[in-house]
N, C-alpha and C. Protein backbone atom coordinates (compact mmCIF):
# COMPACT_ATOMS: atom_id res chain seq x y z
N UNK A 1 40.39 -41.26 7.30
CA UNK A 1 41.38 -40.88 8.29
C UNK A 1 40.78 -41.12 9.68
N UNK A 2 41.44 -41.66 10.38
CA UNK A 2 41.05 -42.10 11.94
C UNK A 2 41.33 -41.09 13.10
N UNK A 3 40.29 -40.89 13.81
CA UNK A 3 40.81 -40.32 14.57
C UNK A 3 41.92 -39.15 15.69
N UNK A 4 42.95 -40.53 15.58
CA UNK A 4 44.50 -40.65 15.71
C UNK A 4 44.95 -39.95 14.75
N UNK A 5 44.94 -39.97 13.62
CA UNK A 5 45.82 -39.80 12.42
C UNK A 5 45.71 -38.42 12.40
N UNK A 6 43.80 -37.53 12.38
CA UNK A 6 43.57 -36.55 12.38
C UNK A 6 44.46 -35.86 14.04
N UNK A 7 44.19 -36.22 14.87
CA UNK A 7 45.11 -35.54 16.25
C UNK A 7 46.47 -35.48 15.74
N UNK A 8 47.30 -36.61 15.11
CA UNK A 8 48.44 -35.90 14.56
C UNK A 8 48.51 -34.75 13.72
N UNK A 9 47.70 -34.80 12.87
CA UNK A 9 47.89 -34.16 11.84
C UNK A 9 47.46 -32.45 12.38
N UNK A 10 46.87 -32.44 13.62
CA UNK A 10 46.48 -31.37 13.97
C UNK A 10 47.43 -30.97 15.25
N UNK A 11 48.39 -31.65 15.65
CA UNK A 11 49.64 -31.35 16.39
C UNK A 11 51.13 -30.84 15.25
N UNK A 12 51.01 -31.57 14.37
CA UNK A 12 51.93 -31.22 13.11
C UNK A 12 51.51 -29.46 12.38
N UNK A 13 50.30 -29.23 12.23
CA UNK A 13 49.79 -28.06 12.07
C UNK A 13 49.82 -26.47 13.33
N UNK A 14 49.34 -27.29 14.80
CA UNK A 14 49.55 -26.56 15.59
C UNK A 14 51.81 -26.22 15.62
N UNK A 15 52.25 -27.56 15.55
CA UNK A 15 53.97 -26.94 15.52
C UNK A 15 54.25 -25.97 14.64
N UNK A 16 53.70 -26.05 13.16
CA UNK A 16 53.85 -25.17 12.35
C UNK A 16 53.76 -24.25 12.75
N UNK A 17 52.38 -23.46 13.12
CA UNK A 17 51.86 -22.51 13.41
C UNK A 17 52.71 -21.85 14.66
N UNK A 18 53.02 -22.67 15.28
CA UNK A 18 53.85 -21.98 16.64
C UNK A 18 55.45 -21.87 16.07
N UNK A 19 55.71 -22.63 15.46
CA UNK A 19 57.56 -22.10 14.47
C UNK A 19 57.16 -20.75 13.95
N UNK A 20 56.06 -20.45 12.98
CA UNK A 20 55.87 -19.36 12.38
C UNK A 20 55.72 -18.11 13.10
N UNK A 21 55.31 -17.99 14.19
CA UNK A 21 54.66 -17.39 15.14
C UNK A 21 55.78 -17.11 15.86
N UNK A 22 57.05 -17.86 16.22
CA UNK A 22 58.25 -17.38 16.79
C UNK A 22 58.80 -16.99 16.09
N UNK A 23 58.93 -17.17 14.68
CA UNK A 23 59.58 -16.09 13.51
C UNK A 23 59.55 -15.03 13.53
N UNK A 24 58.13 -14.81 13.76
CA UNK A 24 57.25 -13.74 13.20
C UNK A 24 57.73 -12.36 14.63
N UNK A 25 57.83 -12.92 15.86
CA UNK A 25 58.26 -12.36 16.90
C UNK A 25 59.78 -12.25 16.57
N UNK A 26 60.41 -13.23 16.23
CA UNK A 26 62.07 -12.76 16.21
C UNK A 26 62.32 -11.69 15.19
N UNK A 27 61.25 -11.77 14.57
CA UNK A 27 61.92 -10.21 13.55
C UNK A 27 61.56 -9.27 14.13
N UNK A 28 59.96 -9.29 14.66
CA UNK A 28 59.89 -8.16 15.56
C UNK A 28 60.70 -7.38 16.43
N UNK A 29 61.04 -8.41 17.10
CA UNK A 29 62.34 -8.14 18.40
C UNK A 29 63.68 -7.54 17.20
N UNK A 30 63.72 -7.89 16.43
CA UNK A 30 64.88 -7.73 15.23
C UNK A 30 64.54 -6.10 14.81
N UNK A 31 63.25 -5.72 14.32
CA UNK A 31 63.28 -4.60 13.53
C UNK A 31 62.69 -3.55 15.10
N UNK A 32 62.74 -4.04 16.31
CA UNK A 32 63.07 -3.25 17.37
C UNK A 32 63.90 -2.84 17.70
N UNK A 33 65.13 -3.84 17.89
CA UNK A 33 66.34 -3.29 18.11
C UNK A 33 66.69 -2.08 17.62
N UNK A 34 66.64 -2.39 16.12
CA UNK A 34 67.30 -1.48 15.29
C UNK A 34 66.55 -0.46 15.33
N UNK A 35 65.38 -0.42 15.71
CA UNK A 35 64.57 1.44 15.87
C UNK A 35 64.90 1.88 17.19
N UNK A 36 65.19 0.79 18.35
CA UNK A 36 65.99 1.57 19.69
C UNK A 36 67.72 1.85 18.95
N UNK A 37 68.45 1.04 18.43
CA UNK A 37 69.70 1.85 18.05
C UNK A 37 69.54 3.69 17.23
N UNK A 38 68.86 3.31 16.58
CA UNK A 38 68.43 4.82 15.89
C UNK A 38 68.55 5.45 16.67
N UNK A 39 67.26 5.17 17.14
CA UNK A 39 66.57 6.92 18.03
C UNK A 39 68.21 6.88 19.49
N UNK A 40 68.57 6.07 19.31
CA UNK A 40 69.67 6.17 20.75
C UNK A 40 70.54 7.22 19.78
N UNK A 41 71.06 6.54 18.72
CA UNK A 41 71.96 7.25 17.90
C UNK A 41 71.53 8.83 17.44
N UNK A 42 70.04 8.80 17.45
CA UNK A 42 69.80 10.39 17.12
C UNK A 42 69.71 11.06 17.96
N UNK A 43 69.28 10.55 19.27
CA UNK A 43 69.09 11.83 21.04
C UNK A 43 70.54 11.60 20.87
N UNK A 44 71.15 11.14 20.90
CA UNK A 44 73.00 11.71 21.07
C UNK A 44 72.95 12.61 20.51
N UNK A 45 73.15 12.19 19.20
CA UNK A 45 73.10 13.56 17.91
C UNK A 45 72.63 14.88 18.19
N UNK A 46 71.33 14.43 18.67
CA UNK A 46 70.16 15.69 19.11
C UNK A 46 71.02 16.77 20.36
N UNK A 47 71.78 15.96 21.32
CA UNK A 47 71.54 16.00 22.81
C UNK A 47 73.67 16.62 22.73
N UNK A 48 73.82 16.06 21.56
CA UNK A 48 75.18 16.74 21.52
C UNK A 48 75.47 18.28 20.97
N UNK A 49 74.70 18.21 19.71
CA UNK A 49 74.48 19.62 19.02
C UNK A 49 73.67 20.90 19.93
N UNK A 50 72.94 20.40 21.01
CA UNK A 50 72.30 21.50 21.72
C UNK A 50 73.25 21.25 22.88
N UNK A 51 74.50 21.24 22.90
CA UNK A 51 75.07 21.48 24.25
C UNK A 51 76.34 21.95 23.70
N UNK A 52 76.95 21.68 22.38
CA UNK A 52 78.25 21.62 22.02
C UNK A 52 77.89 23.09 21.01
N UNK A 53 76.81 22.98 20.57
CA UNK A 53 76.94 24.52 19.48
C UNK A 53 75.90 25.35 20.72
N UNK A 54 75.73 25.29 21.51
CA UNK A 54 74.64 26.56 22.19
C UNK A 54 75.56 27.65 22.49
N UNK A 55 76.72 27.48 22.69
CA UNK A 55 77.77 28.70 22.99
C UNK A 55 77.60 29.73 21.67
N UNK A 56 77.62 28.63 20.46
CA UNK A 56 77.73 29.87 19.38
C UNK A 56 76.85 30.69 19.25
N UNK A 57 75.77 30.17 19.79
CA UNK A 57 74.04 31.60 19.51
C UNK A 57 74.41 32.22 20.37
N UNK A 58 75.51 32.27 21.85
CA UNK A 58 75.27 33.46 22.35
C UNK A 58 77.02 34.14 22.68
N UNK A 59 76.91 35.67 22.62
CA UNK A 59 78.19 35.73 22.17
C UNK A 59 79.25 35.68 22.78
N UNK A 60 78.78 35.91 25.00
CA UNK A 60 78.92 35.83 26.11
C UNK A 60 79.71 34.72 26.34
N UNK A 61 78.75 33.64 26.05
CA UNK A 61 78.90 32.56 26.39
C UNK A 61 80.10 31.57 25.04
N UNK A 62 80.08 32.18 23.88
CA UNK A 62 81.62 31.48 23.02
C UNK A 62 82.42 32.69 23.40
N UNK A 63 82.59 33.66 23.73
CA UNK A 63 83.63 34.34 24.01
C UNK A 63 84.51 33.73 25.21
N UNK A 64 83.76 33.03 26.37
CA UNK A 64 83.97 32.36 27.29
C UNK A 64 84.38 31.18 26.90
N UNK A 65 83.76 30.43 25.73
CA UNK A 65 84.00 29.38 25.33
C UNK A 65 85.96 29.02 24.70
N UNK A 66 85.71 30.18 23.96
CA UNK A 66 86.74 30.34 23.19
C UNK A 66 87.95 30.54 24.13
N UNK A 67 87.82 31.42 24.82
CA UNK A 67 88.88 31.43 26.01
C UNK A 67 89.56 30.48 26.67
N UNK A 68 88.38 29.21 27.45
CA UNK A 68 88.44 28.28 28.26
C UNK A 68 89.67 27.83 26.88
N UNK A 69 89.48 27.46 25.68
CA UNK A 69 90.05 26.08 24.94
C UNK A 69 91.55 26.51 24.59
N UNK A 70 91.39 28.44 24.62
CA UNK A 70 92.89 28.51 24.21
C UNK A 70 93.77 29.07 25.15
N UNK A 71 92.92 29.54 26.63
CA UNK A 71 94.21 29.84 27.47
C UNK A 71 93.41 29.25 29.11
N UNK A 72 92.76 28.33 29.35
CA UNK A 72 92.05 27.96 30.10
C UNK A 72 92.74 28.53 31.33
N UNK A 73 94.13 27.95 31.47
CA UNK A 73 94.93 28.68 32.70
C UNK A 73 94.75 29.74 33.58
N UNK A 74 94.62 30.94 32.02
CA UNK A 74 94.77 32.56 32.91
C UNK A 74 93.51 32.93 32.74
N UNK A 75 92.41 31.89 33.07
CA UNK A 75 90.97 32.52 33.21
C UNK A 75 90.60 32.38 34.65
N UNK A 76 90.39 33.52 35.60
CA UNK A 76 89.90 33.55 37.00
C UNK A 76 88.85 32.24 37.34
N UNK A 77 89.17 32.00 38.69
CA UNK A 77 88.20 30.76 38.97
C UNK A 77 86.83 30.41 38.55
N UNK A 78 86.09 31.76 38.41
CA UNK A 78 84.97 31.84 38.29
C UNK A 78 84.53 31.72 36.73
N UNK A 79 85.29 32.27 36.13
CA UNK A 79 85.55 31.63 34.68
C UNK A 79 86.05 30.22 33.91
N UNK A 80 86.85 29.54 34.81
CA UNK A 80 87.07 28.48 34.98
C UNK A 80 85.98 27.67 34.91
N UNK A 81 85.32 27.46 36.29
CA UNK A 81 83.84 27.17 36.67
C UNK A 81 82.85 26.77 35.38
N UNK A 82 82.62 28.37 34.99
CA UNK A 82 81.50 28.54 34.22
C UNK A 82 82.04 27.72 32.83
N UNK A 83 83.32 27.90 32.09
CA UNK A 83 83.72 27.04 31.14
C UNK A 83 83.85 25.38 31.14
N UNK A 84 83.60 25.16 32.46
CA UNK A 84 83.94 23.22 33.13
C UNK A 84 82.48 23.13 32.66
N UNK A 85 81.49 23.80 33.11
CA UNK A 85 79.94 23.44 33.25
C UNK A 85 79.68 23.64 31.94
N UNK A 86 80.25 24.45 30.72
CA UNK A 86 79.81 24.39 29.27
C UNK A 86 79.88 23.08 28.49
N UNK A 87 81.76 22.67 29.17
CA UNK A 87 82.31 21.87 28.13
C UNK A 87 82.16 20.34 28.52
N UNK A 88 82.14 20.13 29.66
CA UNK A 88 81.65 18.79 30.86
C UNK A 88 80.68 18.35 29.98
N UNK A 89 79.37 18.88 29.57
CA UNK A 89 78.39 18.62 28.74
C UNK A 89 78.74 17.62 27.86
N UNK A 90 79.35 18.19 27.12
CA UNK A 90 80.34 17.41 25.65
C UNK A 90 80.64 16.17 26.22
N UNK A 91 81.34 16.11 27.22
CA UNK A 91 82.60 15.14 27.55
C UNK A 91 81.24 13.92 28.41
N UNK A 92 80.49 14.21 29.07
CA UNK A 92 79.46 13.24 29.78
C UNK A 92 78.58 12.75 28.54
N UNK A 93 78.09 13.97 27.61
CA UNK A 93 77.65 12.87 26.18
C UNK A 93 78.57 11.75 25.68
N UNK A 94 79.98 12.22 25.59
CA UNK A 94 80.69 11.16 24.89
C UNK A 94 80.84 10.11 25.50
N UNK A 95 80.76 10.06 27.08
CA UNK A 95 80.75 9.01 28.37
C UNK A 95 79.40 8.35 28.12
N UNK A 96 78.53 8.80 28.06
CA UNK A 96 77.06 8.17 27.54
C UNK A 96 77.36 6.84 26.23
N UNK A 97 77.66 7.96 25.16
CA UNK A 97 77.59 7.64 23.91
C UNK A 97 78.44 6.18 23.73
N UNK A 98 79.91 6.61 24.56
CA UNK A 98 80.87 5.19 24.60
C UNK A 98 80.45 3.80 25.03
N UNK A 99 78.97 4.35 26.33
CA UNK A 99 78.64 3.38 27.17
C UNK A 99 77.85 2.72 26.03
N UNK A 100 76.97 3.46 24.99
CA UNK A 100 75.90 2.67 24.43
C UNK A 100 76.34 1.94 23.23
N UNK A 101 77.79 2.38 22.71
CA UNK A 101 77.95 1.86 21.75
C UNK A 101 78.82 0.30 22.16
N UNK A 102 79.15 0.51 23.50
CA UNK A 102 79.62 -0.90 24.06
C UNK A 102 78.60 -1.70 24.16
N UNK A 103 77.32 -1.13 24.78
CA UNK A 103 76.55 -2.11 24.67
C UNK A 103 75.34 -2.59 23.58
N UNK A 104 76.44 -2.06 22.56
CA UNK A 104 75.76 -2.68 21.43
C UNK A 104 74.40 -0.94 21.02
N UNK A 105 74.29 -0.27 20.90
CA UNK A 105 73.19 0.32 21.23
C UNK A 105 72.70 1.22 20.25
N UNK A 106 74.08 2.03 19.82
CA UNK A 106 74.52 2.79 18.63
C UNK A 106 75.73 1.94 18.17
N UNK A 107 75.97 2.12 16.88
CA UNK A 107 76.24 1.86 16.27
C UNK A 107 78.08 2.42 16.20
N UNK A 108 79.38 1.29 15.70
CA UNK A 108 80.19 2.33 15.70
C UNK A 108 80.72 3.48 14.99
N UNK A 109 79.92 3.51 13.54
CA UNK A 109 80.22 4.57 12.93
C UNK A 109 79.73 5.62 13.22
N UNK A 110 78.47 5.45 14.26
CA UNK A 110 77.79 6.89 14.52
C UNK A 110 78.87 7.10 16.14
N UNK A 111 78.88 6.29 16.53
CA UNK A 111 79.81 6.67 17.65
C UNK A 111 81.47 7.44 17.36
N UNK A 112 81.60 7.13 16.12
CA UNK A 112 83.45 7.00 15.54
C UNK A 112 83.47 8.89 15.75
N UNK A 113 82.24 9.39 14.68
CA UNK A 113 82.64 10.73 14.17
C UNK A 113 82.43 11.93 15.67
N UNK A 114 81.86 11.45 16.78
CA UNK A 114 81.26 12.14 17.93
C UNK A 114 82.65 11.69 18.60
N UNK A 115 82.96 10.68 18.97
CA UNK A 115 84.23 10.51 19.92
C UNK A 115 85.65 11.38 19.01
N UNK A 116 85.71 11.38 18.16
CA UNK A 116 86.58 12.17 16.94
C UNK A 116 86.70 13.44 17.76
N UNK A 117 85.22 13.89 17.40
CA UNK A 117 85.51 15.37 18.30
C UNK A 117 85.68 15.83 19.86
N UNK A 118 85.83 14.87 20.12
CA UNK A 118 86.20 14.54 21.89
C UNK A 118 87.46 15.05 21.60
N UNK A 119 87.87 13.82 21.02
CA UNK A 119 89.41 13.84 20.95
C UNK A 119 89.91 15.08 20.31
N UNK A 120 89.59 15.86 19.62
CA UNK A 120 90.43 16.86 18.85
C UNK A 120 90.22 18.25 19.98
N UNK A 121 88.81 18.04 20.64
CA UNK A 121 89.28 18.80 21.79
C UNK A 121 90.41 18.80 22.78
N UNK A 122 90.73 17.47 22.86
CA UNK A 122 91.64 17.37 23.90
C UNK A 122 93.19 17.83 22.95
N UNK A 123 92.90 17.48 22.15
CA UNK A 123 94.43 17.92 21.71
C UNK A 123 94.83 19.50 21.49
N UNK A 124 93.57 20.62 21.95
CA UNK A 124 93.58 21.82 22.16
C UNK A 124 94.82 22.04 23.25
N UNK A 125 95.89 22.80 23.03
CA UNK A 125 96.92 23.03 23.93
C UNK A 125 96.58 23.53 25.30
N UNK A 126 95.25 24.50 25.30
CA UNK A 126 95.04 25.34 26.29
C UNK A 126 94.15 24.15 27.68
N UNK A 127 94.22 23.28 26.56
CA UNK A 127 93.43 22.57 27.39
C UNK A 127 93.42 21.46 28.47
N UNK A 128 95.02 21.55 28.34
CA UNK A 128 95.79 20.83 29.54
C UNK A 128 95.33 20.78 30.65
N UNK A 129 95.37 21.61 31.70
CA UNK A 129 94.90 21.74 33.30
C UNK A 129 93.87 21.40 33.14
N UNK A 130 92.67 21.55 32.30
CA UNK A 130 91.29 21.33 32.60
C UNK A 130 91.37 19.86 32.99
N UNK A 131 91.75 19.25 31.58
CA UNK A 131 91.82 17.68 31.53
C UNK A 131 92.46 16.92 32.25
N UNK A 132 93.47 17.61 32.95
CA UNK A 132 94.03 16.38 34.28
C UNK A 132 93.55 16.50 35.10
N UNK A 133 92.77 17.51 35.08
CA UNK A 133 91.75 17.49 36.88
C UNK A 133 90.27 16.94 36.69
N UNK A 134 89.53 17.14 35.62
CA UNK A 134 88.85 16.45 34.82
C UNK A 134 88.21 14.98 34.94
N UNK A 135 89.44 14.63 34.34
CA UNK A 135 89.40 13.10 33.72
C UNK A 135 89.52 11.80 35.53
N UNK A 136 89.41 12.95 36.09
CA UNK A 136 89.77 11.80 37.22
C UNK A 136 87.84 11.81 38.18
N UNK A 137 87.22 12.53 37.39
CA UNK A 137 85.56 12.52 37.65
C UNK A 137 84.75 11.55 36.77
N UNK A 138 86.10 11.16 35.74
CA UNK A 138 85.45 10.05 34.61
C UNK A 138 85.38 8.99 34.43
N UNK A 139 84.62 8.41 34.00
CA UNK A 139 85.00 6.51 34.16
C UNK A 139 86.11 6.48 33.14
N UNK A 140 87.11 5.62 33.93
CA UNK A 140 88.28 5.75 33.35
C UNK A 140 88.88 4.70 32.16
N UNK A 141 87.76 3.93 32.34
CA UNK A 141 87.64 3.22 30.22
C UNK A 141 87.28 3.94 29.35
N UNK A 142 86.47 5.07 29.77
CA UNK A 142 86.22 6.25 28.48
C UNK A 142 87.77 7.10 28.17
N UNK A 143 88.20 7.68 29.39
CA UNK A 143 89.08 8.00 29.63
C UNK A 143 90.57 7.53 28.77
N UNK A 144 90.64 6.30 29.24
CA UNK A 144 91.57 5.78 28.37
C UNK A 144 91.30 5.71 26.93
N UNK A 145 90.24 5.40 26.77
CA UNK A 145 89.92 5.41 25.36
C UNK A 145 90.43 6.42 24.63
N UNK A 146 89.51 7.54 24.84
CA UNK A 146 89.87 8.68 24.55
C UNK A 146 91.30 9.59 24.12
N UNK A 147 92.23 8.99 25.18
CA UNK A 147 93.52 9.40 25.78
C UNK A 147 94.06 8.40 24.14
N UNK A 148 94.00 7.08 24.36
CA UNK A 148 94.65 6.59 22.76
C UNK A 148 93.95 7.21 21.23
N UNK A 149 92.58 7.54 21.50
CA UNK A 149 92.10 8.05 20.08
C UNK A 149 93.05 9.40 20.12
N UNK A 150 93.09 10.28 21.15
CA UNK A 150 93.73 11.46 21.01
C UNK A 150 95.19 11.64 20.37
N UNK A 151 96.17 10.00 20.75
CA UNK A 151 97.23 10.01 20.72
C UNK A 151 97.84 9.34 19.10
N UNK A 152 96.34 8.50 19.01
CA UNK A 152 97.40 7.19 18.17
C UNK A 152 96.62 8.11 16.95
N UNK A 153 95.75 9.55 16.71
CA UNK A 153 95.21 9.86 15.27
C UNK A 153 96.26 11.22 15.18
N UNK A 154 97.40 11.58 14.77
CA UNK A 154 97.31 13.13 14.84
C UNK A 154 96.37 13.45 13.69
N UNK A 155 96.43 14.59 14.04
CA UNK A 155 95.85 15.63 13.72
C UNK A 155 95.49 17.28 14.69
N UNK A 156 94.31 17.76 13.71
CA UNK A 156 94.14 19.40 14.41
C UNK A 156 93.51 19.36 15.68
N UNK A 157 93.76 20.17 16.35
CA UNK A 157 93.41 20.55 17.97
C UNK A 157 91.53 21.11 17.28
N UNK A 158 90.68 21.33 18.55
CA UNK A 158 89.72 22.01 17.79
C UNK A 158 90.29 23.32 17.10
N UNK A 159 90.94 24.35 17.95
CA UNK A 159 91.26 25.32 17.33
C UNK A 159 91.90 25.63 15.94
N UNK A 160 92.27 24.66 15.41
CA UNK A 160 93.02 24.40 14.52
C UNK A 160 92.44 23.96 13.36
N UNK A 161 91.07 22.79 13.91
CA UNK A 161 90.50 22.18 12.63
C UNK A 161 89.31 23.65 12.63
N UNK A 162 88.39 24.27 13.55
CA UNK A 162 87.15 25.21 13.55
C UNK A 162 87.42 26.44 14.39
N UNK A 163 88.03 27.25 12.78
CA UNK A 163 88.99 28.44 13.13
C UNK A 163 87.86 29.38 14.10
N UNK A 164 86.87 29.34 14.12
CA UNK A 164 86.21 30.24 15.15
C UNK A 164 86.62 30.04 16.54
N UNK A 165 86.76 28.64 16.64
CA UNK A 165 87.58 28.69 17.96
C UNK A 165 88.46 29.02 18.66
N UNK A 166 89.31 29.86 17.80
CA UNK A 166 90.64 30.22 17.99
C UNK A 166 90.51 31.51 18.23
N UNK A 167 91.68 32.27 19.16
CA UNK A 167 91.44 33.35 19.53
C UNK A 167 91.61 34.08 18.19
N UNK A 168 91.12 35.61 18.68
CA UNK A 168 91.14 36.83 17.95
C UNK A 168 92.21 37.01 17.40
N UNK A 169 92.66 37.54 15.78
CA UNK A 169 93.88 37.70 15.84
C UNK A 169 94.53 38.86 16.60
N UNK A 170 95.33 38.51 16.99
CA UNK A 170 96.41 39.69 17.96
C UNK A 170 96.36 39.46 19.37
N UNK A 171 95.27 38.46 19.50
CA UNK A 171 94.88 38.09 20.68
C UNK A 171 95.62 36.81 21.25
N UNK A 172 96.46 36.86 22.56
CA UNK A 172 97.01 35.39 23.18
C UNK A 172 96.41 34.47 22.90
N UNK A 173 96.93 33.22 22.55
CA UNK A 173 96.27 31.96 22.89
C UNK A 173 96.96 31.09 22.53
């Protein structure tokens, strides 16, 4: 073998080696993605359950809760207030959550069952006034979104589907 022949044969070897070597990176980049979709999909998870159930550990604070969803109206300003700053929580995760699953980030089945419960809040009766004054602090593609999941699924209000939410019996709401 000449020379020449060997320099090819050692440019044909170096291409190999560099095809393999970009493989070897595209899966990387591949089995990255999918461990940033996870962990995106689980701090939601994480980041929804400690804002959406913290009312129930305390009894102050779902008694307030419970109020805001079934007569939000005839609760004094200051109650008002304090119920916007509980439930806002919820509603800016799902604004998050919508953003990441547009951009590819989570996934839509983990996004489907979290926006679900957006929506069944909104279809809470009491929860009218909140949401038209609300929704105009929101980016209003979530917004809309939301507004058709709410419309085009019936079904139960929260109060309706997670009877704790619902007032006391004998109690307005």
């Amino acid at each position: 073998m000449t020379i020449v022949e060997l320099g090819a044969l050692g440019e044909l070897l170096g291409a190999i080696a560099v095809m393999g070597s970009l493989v070897y990176v595209g899966r990387q980049l591949n089995q990255s993605n999918k461990t940033a979709k996870a962990e995106s999909a689980r701090a939601n998870i994480l980041s929804y359950n400690a804002e959406f159930l913290t009312p129930i550990a305390d009894p102050e604070r779902m008694q307030l809760f419970r109020a805001g969803l079934n007569h939000f109206e005839t609760l004094d300003r200051n109650a008002q207030a304090a119920f916007h700053a509980q439930i806002i929580k919820v509603f800016n995760l799902g604004m998050t959550d919508f953003a990441l699953q547009r951009a590819g980030m989570v996934t839509e089945m983990t996004s489907a069952g979290f926006q679900r419960w957006c929506a069944m809040i909104l279809r809470t009766p009491g929860l009218d006034t909140w949401w038209e004054g609300t929704k105009l602090a929101l980016v209003p593609d979530y917004v809309e979104y939301l507004e058709a999941l709410r419309d085009a699924e019936p079904g139960p209000s929260m109060v309706e589907a997670v009877r704790w939410y619902g007032p006391d019996e004998g109690a307005r709401g």
